[in-house]
C-alpha atoms as a PDB file:
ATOM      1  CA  UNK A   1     110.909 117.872  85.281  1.00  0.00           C
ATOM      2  CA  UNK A   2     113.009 119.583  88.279  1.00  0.00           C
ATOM      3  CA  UNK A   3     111.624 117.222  90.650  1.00  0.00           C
ATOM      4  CA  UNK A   4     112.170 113.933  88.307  1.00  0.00           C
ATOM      5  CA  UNK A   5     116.253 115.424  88.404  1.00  0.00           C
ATOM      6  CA  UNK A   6     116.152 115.709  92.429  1.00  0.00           C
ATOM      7  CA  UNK A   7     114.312 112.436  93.133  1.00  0.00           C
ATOM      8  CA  UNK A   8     116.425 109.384  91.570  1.00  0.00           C
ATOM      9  CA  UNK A   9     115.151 106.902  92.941  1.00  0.00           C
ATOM     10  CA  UNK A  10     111.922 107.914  91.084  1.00  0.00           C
ATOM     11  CA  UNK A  11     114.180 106.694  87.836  1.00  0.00           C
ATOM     12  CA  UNK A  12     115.434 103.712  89.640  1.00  0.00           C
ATOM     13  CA  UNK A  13     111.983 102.189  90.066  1.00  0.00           C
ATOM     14  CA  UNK A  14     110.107 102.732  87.026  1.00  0.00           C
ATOM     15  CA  UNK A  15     113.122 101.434  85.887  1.00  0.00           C
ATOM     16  CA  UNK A  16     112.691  98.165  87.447  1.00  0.00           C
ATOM     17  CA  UNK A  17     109.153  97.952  86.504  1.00  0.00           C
ATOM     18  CA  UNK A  18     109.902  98.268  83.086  1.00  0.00           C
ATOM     19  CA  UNK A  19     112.171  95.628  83.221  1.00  0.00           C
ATOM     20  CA  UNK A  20     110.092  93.504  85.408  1.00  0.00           C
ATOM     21  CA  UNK A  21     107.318  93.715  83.233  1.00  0.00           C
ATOM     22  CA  UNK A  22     109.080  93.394  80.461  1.00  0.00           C
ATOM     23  CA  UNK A  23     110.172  89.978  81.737  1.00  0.00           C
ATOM     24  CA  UNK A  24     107.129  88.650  82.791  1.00  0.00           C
ATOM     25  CA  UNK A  25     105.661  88.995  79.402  1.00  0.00           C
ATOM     26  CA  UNK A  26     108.585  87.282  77.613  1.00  0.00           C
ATOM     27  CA  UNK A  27     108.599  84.242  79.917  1.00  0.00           C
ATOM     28  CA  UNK A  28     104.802  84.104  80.400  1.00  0.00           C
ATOM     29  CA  UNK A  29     103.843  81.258  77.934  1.00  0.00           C
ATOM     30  CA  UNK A  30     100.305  82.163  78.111  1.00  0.00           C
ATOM     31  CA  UNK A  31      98.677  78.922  78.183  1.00  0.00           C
ATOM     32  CA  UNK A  32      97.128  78.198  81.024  1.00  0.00           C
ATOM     33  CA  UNK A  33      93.518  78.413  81.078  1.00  0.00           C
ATOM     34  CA  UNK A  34      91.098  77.688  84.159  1.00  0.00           C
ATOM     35  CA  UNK A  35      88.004  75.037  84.412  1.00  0.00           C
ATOM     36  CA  UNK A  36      85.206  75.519  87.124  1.00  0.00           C
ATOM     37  CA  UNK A  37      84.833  71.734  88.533  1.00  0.00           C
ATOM     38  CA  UNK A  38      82.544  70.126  90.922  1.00  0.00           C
ATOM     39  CA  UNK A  39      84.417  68.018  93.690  1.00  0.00           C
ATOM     40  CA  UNK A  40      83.313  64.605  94.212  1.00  0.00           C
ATOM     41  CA  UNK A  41      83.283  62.370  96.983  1.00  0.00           C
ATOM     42  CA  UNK A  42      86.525  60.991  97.798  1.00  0.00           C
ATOM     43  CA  UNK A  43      88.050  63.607  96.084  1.00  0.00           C
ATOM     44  CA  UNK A  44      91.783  65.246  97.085  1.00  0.00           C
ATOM     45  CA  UNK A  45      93.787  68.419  95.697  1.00  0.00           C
ATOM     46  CA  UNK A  46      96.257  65.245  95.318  1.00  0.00           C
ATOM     47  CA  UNK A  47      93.906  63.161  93.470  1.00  0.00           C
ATOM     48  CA  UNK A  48      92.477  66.023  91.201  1.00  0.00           C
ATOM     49  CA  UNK A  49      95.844  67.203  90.505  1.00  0.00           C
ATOM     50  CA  UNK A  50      96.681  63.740  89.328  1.00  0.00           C
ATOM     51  CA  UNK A  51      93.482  64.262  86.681  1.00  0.00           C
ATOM     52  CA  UNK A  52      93.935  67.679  85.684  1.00  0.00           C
ATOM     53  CA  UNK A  53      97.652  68.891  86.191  1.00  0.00           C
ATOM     54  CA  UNK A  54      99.150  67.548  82.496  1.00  0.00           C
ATOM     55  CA  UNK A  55     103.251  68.315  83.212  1.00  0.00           C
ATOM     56  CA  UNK A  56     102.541  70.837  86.009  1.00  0.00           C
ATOM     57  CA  UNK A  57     104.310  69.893  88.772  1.00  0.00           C
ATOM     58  CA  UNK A  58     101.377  68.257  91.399  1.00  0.00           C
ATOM     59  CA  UNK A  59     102.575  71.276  93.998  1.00  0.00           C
ATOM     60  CA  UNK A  60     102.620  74.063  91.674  1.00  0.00           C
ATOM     61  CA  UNK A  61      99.152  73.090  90.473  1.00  0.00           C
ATOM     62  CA  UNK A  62      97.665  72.622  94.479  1.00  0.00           C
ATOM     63  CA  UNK A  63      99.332  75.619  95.135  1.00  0.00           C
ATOM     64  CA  UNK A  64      97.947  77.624  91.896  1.00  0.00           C
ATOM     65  CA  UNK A  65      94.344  76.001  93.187  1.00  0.00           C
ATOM     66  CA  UNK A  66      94.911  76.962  96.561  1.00  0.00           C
ATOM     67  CA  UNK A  67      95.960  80.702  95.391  1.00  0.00           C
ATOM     68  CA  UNK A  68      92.900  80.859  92.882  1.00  0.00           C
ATOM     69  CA  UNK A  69      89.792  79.465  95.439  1.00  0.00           C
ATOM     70  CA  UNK A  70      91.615  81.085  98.175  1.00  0.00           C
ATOM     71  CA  UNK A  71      92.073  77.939 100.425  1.00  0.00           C
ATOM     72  CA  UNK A  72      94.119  78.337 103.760  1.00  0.00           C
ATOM     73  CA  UNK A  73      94.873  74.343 103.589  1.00  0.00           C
ATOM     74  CA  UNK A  74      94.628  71.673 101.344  1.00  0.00           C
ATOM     75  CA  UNK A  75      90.732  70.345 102.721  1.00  0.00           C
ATOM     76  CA  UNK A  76      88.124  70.582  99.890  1.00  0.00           C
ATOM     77  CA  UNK A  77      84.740  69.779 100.790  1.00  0.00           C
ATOM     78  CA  UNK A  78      82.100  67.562  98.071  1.00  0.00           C
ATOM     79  CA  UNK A  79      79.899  69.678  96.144  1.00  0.00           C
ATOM     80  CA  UNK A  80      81.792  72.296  96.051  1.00  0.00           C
ATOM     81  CA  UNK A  81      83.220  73.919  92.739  1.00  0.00           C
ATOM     82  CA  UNK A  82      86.745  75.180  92.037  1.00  0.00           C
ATOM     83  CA  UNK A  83      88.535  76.734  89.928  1.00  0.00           C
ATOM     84  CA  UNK A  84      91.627  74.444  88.908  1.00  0.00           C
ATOM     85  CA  UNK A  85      94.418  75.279  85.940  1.00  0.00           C
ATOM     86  CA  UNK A  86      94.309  73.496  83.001  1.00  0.00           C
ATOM     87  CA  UNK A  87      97.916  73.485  81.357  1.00  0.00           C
ATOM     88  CA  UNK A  88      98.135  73.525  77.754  1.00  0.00           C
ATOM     89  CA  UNK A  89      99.108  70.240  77.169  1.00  0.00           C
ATOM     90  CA  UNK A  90      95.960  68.895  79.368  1.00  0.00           C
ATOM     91  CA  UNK A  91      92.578  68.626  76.977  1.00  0.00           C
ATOM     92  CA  UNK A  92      89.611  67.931  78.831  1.00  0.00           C
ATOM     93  CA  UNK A  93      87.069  65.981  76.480  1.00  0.00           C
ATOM     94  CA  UNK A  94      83.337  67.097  77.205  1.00  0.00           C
ATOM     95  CA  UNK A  95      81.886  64.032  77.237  1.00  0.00           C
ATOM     96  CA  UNK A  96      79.817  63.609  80.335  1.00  0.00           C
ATOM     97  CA  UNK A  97      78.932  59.801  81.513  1.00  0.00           C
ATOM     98  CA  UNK A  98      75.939  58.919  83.703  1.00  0.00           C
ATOM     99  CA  UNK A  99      76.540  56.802  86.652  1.00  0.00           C
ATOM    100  CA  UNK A 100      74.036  54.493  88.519  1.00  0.00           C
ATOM    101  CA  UNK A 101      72.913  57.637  90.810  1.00  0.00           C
ATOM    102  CA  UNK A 102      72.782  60.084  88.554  1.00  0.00           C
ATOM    103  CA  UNK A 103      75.871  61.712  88.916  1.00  0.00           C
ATOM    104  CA  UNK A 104      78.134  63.603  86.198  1.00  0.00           C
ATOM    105  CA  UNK A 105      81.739  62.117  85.254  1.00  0.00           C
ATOM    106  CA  UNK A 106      84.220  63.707  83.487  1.00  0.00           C
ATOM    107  CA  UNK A 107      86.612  62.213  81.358  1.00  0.00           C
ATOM    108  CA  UNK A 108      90.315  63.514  80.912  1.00  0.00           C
ATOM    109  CA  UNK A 109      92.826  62.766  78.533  1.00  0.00           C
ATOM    110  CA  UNK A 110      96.288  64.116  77.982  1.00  0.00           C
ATOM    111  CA  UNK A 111      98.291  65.226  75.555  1.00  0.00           C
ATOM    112  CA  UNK A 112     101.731  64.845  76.502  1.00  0.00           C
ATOM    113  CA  UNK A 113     104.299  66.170  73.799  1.00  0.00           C
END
């Protein structure tokens, strides 16, 4: 306990982490969950964030997809998967459409309240 007394600073920064953790679980709303998608051809982070972002802020959600598939720049390359956030107030429907060459579609809708 001696050398808790002599080193303050100790104090000082569990301190802080308390406090820091404290307010990241107050503010954290806790509803953002994550989708493993395939990327199409012709398809941007702009144009997928359009799809998938619900009120997210388009930058914040390239940036969270950047962060989460560790991309250096905002290239994605067709056939590829990624992992994009889905905010709660995005619902993705699993209803999967053929297309004339046999490839997947997936419809979004979103529930903006």
């Amino acid at each position: 306990m001696k050398w808790l007394e002599r080193n303050s600073y100790v104090k000082v920064l569990l301190a802080a982490f308390l406090v820091i953790t404290g307010y990241i679980f107050i503010t954290d709303e806790g509803n953002t969950t994550y989708e493993q998608i395939q990327v199409q051809h012709g398809d941007s982070l702009w144009s997928l964030a359009e799809k998938y972002r619900g009120n997210m802020p388009t930058h914040e959600w390239i940036k969270a997809v950047k962060l989460e598939n560790n991309l250096n720049g905002e290239t994605i390359v067709a056939g590829r998967e990624l992992t994009i956030p889905l905010s709660g107030d995005t619902i993705i429907m699993a209803q999967d459409f053929e297309q004339e060459n046999n490839s997947t579609e997936v419809k979004v809708a979103t529930n903006n309240q």
